[in-house]
C-alpha atoms as a PDB file:
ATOM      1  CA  UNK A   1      37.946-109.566 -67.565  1.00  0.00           C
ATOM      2  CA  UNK A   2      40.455-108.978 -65.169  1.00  0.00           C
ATOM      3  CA  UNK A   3      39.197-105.057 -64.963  1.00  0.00           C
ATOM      4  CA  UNK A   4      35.863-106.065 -64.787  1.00  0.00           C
ATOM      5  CA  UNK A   5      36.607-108.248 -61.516  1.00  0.00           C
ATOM      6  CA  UNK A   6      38.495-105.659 -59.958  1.00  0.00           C
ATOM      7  CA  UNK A   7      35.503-103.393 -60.026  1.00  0.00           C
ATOM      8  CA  UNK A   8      32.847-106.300 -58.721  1.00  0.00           C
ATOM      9  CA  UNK A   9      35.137-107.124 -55.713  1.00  0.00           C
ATOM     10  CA  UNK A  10      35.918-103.358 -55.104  1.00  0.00           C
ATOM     11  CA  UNK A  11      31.748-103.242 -54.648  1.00  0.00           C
ATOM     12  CA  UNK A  12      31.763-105.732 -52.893  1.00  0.00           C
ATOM     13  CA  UNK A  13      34.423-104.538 -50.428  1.00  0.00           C
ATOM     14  CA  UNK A  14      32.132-101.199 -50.074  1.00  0.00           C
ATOM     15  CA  UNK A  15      30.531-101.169 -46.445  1.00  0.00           C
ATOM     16  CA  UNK A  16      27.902 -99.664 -45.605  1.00  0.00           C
ATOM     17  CA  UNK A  17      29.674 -97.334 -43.163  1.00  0.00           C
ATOM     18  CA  UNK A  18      31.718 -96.760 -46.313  1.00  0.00           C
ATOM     19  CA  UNK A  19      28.417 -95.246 -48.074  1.00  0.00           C
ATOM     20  CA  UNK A  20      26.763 -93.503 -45.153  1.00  0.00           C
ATOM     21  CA  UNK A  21      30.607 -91.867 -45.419  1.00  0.00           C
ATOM     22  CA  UNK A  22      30.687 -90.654 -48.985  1.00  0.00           C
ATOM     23  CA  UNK A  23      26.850 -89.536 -49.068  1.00  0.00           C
ATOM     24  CA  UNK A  24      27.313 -87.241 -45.795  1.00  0.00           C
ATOM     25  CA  UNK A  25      30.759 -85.441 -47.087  1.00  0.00           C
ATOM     26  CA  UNK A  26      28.727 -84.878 -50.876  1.00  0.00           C
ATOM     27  CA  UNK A  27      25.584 -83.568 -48.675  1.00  0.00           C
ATOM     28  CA  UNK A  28      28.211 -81.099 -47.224  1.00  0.00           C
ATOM     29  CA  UNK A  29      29.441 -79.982 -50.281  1.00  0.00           C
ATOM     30  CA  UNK A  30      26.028 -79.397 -51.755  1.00  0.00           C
ATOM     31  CA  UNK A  31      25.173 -77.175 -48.733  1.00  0.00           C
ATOM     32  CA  UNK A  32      27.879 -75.254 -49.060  1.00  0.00           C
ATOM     33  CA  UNK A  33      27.582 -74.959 -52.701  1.00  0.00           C
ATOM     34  CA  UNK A  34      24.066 -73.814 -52.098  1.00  0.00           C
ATOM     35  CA  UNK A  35      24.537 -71.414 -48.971  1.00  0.00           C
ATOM     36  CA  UNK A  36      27.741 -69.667 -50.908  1.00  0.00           C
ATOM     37  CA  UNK A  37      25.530 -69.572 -55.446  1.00  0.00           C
ATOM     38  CA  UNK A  38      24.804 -66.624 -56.903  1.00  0.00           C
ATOM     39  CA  UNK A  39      27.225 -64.915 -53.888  1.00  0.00           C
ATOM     40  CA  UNK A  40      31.040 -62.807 -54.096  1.00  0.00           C
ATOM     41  CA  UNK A  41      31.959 -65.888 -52.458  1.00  0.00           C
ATOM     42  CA  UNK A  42      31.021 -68.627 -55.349  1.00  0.00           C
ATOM     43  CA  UNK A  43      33.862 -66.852 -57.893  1.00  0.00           C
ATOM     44  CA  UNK A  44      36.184 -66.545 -54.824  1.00  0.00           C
ATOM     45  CA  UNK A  45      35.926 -69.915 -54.439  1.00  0.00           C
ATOM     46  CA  UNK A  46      36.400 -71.085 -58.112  1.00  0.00           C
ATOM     47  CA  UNK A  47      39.844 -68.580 -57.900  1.00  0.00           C
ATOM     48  CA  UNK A  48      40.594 -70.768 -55.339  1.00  0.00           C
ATOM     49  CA  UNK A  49      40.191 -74.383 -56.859  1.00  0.00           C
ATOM     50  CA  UNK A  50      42.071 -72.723 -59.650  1.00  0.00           C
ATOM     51  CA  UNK A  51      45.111 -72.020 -57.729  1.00  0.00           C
ATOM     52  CA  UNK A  52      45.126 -75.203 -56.236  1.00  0.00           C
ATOM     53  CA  UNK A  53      45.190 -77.190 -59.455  1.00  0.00           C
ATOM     54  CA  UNK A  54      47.971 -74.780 -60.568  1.00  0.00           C
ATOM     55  CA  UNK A  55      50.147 -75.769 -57.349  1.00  0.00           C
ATOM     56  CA  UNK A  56      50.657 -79.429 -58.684  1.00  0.00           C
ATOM     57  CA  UNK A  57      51.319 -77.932 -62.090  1.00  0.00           C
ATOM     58  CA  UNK A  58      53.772 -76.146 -61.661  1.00  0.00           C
ATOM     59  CA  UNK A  59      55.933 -78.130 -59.305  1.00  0.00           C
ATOM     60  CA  UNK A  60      55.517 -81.341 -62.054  1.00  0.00           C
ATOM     61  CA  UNK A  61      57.203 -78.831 -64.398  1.00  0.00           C
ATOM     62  CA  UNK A  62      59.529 -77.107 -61.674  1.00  0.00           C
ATOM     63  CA  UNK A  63      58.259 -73.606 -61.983  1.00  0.00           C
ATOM     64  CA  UNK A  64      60.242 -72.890 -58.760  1.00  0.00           C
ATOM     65  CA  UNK A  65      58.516 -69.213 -58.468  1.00  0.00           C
ATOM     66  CA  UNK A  66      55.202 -69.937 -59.816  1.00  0.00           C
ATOM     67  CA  UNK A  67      54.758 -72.592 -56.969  1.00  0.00           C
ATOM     68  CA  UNK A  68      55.841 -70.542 -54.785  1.00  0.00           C
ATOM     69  CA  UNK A  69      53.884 -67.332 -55.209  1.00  0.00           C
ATOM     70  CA  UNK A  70      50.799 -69.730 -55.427  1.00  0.00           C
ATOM     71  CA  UNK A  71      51.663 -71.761 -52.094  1.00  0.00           C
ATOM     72  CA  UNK A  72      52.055 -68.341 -50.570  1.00  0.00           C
ATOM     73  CA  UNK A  73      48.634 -66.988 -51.729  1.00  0.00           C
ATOM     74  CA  UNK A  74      47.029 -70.193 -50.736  1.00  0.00           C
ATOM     75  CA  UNK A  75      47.948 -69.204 -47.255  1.00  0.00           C
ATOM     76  CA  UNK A  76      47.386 -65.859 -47.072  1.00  0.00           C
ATOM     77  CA  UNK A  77      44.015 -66.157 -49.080  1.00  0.00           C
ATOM     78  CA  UNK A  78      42.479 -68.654 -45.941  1.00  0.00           C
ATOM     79  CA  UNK A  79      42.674 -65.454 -43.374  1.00  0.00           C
ATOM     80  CA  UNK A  80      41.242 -63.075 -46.801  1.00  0.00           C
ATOM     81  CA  UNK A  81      38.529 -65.380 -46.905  1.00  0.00           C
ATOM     82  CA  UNK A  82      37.285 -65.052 -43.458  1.00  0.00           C
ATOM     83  CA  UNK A  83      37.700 -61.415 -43.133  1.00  0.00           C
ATOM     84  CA  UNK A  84      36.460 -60.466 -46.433  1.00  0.00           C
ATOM     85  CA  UNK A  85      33.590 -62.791 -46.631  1.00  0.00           C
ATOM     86  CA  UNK A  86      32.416 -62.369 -43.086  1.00  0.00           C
ATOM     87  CA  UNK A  87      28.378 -61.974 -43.815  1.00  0.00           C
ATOM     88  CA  UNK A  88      28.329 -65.042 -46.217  1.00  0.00           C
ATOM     89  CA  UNK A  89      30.146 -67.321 -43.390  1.00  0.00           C
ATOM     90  CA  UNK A  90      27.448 -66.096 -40.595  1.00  0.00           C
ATOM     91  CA  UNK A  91      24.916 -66.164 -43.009  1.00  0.00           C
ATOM     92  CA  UNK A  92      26.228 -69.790 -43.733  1.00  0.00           C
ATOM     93  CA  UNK A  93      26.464 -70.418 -39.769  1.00  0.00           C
ATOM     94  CA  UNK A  94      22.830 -69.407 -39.374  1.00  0.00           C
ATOM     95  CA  UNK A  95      21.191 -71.574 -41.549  1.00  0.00           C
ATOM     96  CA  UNK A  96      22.857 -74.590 -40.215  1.00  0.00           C
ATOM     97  CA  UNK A  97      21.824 -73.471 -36.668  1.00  0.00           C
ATOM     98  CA  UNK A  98      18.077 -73.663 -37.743  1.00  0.00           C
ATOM     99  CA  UNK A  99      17.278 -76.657 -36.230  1.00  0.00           C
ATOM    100  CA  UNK A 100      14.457 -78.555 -35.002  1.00  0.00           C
ATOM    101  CA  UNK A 101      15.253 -78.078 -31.249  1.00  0.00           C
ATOM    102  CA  UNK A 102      13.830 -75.040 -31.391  1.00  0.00           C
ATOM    103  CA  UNK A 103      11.250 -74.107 -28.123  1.00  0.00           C
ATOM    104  CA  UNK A 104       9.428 -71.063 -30.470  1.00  0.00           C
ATOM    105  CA  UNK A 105       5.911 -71.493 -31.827  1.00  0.00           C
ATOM    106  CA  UNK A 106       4.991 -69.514 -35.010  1.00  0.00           C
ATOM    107  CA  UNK A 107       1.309 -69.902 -33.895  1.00  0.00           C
ATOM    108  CA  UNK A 108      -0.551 -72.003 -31.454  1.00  0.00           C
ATOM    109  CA  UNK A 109      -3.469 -73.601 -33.752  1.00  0.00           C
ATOM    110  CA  UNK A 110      -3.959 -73.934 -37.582  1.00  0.00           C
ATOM    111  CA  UNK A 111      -7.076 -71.427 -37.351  1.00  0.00           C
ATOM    112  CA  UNK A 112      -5.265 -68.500 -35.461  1.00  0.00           C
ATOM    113  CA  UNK A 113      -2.668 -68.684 -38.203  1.00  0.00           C
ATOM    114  CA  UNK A 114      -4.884 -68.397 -41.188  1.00  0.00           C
ATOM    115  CA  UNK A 115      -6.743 -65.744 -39.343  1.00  0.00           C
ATOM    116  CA  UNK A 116      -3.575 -63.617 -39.397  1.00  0.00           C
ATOM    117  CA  UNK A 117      -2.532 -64.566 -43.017  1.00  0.00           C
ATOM    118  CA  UNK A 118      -6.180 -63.110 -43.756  1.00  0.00           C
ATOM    119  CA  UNK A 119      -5.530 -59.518 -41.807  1.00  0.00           C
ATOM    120  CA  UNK A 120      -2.030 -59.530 -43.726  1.00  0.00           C
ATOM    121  CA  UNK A 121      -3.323 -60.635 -47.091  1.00  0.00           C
ATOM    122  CA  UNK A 122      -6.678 -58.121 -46.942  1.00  0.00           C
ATOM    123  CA  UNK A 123      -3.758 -55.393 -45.960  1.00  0.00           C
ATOM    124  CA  UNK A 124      -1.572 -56.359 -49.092  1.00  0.00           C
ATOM    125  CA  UNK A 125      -4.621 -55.905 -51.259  1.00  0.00           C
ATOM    126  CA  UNK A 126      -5.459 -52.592 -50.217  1.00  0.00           C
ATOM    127  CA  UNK A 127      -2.327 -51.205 -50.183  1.00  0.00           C
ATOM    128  CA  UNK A 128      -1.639 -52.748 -53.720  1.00  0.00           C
ATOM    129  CA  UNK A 129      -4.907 -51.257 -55.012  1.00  0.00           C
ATOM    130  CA  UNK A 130      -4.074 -48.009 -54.169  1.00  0.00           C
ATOM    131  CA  UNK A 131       0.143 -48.311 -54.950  1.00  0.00           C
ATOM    132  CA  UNK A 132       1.413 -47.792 -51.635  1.00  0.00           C
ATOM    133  CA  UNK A 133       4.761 -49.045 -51.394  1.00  0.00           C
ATOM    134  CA  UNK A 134       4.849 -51.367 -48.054  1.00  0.00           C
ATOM    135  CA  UNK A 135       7.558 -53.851 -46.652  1.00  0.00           C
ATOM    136  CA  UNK A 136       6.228 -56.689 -44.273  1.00  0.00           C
ATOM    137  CA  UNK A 137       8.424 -59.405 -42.966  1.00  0.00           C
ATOM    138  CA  UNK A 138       6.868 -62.315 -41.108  1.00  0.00           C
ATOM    139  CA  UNK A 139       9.255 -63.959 -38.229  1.00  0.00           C
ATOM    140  CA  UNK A 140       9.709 -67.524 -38.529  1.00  0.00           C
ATOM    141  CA  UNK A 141      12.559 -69.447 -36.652  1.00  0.00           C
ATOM    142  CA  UNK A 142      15.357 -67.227 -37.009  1.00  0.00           C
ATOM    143  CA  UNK A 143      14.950 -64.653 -34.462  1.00  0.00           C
ATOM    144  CA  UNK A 144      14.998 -60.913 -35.712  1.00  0.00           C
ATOM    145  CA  UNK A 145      15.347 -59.075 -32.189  1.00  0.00           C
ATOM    146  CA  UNK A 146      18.114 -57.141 -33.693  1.00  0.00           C
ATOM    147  CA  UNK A 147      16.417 -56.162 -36.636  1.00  0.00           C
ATOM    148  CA  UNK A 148      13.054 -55.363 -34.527  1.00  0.00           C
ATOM    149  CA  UNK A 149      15.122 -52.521 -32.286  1.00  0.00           C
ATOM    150  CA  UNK A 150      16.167 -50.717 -35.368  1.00  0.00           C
ATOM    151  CA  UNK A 151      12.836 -49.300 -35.634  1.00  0.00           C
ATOM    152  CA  UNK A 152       9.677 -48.260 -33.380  1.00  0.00           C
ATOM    153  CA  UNK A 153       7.727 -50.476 -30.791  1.00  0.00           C
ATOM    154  CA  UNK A 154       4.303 -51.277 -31.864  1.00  0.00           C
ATOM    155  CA  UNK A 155       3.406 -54.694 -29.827  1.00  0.00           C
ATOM    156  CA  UNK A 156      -0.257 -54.947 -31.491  1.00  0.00           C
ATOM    157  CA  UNK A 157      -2.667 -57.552 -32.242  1.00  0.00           C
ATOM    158  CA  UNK A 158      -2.180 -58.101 -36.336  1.00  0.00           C
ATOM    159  CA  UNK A 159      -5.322 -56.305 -38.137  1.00  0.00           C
ATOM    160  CA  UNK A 160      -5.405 -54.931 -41.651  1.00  0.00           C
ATOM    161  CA  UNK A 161      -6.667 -51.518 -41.016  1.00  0.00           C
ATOM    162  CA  UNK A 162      -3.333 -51.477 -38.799  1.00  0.00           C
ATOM    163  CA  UNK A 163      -1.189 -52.255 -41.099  1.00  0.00           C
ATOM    164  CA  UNK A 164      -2.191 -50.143 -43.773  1.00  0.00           C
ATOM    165  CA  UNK A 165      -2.247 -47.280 -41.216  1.00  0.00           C
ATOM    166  CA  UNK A 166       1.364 -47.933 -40.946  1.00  0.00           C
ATOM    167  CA  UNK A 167       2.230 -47.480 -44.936  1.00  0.00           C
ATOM    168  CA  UNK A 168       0.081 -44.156 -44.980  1.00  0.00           C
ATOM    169  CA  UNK A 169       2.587 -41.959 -47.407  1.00  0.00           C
ATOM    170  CA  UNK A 170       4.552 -39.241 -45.771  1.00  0.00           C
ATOM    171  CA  UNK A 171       4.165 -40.896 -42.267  1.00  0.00           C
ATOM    172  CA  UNK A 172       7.331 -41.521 -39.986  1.00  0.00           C
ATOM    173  CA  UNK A 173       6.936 -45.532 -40.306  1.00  0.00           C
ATOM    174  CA  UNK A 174       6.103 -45.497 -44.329  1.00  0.00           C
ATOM    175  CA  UNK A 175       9.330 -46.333 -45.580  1.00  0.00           C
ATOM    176  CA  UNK A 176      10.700 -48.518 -43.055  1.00  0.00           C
ATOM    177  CA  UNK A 177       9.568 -52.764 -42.699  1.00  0.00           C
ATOM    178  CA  UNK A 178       7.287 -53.999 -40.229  1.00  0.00           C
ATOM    179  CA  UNK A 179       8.459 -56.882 -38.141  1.00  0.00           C
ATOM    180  CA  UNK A 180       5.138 -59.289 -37.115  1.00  0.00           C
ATOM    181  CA  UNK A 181       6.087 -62.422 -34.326  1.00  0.00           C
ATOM    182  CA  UNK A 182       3.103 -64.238 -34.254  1.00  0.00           C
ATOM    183  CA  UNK A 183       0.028 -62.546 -33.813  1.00  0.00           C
ATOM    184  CA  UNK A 184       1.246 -59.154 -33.013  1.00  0.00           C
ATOM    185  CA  UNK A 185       3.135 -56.464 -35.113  1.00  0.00           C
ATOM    186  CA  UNK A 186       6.435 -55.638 -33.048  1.00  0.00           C
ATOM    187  CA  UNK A 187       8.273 -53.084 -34.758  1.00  0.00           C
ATOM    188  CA  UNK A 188       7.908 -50.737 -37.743  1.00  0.00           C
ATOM    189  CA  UNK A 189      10.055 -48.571 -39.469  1.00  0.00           C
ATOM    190  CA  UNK A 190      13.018 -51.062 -39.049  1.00  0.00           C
ATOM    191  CA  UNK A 191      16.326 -50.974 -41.600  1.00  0.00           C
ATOM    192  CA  UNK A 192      17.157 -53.744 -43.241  1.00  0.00           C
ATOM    193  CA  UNK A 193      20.601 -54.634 -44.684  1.00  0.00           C
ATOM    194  CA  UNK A 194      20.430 -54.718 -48.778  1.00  0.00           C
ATOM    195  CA  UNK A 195      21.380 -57.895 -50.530  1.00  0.00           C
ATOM    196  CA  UNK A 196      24.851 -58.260 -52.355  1.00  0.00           C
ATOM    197  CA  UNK A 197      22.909 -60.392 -55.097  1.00  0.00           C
ATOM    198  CA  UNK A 198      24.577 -58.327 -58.535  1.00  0.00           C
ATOM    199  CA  UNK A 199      22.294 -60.759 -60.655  1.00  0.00           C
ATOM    200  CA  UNK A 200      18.744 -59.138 -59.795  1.00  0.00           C
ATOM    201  CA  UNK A 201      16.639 -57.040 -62.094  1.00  0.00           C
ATOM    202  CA  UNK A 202      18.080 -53.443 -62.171  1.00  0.00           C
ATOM    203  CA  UNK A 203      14.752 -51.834 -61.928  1.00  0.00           C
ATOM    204  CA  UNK A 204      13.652 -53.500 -58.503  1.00  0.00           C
ATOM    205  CA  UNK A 205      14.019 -50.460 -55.299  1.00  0.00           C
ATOM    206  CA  UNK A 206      15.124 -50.413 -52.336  1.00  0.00           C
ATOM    207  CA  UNK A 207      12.700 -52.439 -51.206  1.00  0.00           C
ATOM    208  CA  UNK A 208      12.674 -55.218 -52.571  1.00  0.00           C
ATOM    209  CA  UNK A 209      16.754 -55.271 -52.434  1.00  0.00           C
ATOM    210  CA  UNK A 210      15.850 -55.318 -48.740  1.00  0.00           C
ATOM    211  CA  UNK A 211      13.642 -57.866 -48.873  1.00  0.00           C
ATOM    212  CA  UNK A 212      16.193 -60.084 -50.108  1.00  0.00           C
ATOM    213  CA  UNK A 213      18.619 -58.993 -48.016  1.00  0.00           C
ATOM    214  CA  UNK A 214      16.762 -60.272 -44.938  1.00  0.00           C
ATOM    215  CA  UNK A 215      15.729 -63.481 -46.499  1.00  0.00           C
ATOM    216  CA  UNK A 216      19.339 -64.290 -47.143  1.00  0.00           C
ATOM    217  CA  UNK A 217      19.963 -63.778 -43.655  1.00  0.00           C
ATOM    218  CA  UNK A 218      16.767 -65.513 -41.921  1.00  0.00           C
ATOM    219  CA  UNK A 219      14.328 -68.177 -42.658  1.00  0.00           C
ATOM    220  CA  UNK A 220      11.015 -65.068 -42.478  1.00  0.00           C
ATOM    221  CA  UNK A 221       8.638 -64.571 -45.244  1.00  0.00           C
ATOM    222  CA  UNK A 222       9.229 -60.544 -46.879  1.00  0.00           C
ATOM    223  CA  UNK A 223       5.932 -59.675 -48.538  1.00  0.00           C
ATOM    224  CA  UNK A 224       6.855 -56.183 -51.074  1.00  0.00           C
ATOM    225  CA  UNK A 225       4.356 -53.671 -52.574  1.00  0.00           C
ATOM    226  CA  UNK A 226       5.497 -51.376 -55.406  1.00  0.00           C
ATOM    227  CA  UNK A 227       5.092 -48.167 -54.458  1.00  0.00           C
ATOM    228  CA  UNK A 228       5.627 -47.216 -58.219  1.00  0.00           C
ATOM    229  CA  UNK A 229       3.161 -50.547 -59.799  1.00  0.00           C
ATOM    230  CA  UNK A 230       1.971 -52.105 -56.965  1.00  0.00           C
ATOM    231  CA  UNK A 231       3.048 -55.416 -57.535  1.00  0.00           C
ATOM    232  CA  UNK A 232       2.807 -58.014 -54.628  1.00  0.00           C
ATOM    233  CA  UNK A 233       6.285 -59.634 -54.286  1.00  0.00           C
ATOM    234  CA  UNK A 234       7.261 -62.338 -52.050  1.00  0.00           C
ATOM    235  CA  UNK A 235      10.761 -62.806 -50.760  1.00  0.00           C
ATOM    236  CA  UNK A 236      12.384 -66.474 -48.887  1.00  0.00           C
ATOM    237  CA  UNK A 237      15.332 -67.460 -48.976  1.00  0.00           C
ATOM    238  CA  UNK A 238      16.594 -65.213 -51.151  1.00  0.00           C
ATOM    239  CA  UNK A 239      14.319 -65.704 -54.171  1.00  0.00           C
ATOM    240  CA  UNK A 240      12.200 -63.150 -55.185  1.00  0.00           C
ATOM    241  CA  UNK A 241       8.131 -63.625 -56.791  1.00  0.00           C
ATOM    242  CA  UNK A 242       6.261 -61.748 -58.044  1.00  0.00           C
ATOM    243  CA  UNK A 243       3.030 -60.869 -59.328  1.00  0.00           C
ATOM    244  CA  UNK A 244       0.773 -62.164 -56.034  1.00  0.00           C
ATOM    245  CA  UNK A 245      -3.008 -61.367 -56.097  1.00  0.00           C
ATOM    246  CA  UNK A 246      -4.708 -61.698 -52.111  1.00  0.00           C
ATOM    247  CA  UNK A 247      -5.803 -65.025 -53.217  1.00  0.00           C
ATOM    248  CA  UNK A 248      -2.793 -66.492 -54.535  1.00  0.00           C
ATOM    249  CA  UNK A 249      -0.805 -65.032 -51.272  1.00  0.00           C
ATOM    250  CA  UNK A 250      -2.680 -66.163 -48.847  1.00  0.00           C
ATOM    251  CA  UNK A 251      -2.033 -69.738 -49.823  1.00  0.00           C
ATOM    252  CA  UNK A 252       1.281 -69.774 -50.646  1.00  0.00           C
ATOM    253  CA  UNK A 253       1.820 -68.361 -46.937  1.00  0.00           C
ATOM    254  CA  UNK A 254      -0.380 -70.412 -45.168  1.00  0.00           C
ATOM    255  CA  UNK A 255       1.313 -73.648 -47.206  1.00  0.00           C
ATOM    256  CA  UNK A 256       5.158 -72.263 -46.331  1.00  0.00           C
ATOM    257  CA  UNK A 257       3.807 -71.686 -42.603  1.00  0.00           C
ATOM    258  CA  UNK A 258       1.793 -74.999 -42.140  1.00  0.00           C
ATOM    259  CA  UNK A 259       4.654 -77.107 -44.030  1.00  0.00           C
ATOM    260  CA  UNK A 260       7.245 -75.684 -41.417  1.00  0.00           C
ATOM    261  CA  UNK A 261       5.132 -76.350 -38.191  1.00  0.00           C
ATOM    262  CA  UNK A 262       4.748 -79.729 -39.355  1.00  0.00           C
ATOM    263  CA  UNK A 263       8.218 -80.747 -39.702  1.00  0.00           C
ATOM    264  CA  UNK A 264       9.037 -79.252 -36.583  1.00  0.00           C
ATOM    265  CA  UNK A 265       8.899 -80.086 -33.049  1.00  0.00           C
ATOM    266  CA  UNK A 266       9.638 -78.291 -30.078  1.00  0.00           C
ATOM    267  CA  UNK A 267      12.198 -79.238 -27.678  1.00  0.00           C
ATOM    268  CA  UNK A 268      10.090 -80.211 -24.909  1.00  0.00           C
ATOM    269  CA  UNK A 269       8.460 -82.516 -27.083  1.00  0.00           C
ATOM    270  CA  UNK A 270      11.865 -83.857 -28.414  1.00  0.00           C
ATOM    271  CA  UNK A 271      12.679 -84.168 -24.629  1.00  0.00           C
ATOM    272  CA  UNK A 272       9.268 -85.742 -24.326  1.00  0.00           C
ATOM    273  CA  UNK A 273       9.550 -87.734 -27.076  1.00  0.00           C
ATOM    274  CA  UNK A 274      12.876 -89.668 -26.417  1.00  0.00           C
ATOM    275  CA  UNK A 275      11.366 -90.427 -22.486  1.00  0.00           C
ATOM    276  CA  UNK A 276       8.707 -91.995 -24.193  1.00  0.00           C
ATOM    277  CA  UNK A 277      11.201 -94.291 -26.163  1.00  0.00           C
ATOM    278  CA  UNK A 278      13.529 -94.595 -23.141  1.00  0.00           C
ATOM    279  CA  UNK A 279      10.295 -96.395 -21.059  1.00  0.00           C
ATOM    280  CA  UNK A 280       9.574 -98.603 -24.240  1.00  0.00           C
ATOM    281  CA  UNK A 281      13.101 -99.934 -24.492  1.00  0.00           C
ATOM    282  CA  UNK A 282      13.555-100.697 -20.882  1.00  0.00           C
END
């Protein structure tokens, strides 16, 4: 008895301040779980919660070297982390900056948007029917400016004839990716960096290692076409599908796109928002 009142007056000593406490920190933790899975970092890391239940270890049994060689590689393994892992910890850094104050429109009106989905999903089709390998990566928040000056200006109205133009084999812009902000293509023939991901299928290309490369990097929408099958795959953050008809793509994309304008608002209407709340309260 006297074990189970211990535990009813602990909960009852639990505020809520106390709560709101304990489910932020876990919330932390899962994000960074999730930014650093399937990454070099996730089996740094579990090298590293190793070591640290070694520490305690061996001082309890007086292991006068151990402890020391592993308090010394604690230390020195902090400054390892941040030089080695560099691209995870931006990576990392970027997601969390993808917030809703965020003044950049994908499109101004439901109808404009499914209007260019169409263009890009009749393109797809085409360029699947007749197996010519094409990389297309759709800007969202995440801005991709330094990506788009890798490659050659376009700065044209989105049209399928256009983009399939682009992928023509043996042309200067065929094996590069094509960058579209909005309504307009901005760049083609652009370089992408390759994902680290050791866990995909072997027999996926370059392409599609690019694909996933960006998505791990950016919050954009990577639409593949085997040059060798053409298979439709779609890249976001950094999963890979496959096996898209036009149909089938066009909805998932116009569902990511309209799901992502919903739950965002721009900061003028934040601004506008919390005047509006200001007047009520007063």
């Amino acid at each position: 008895m006297e074990l189970l009142d211990i535990v009813v007056n602990s909960i009852r000593n639990i505020s809520i301040a106390s709560v709101m406490d304990i489910l932020v920190v876990s919330y932390i933790f899962y994000k960074i779980y999730t930014l650093i899975k399937e990454t070099r970092a996730e089996q740094l890391l579990k090298g590293i919660i190793l070591i640290v239940l070694l520490i305690p270890i061996s001082s309890f049994f007086h292991l006068t070297m151990l402890n020391w060689i592993l308090t010394k590689t604690i230390t020195i393994g902090l400054l390892s982390f941040i030089i080695i892992f560099q691209p995870e910890i931006r990576r990392a850094l970027e997601r969390l900056g993808r917030t809703a104050f965020n003044d950049k429109h994908i499109l101004e009106s439901d109808q404009e948007m499914e209007k260019i989905i169409t263009e890009i999903a009749n393109s797809i089709e085409n360029l699947s029917n007749s197996r010519t390998g094409a990389l297309i990566i759709i800007e969202q928040v995440t801005g991709l400016e330094d990506i788009v000056k890798t490659g050659t200006k376009i700065d044209a109205i989105v049209s399928a004839a256009l983009l399939e133009n682009i992928f023509v084999v043996n042309t200067p812009l065929h094996d590069g990716a094509t960058i579209i902000r909005n309504d307009r293509i901005v760049s083609s023939g652009c370089f992408l960096p390759l994902t680290n991901n050791q866990n995909i299928n072997k027999k996926l290309g370059t392409r599609h290692r690019a694909a996933l490369g960006i998505s791990e990097n950016s919050d954009a929408l990577i639409i593949v076409v085997s040059e060798e099958t053409g298979t439709v795959s779609l890249a976001v953050n950094g999963n890979l599908t496959r096996g898209y008809n036009k149909e089938r793509l066009k909805d998932i994309l116009i569902r990511i796109m309209k799901k992502r304008q919903s739950t965002k608002l721009t900061f003028r209407e934040q601004v506008n928002k919390w005047i509006k709340r200001s007047k009520i309260t007063k």
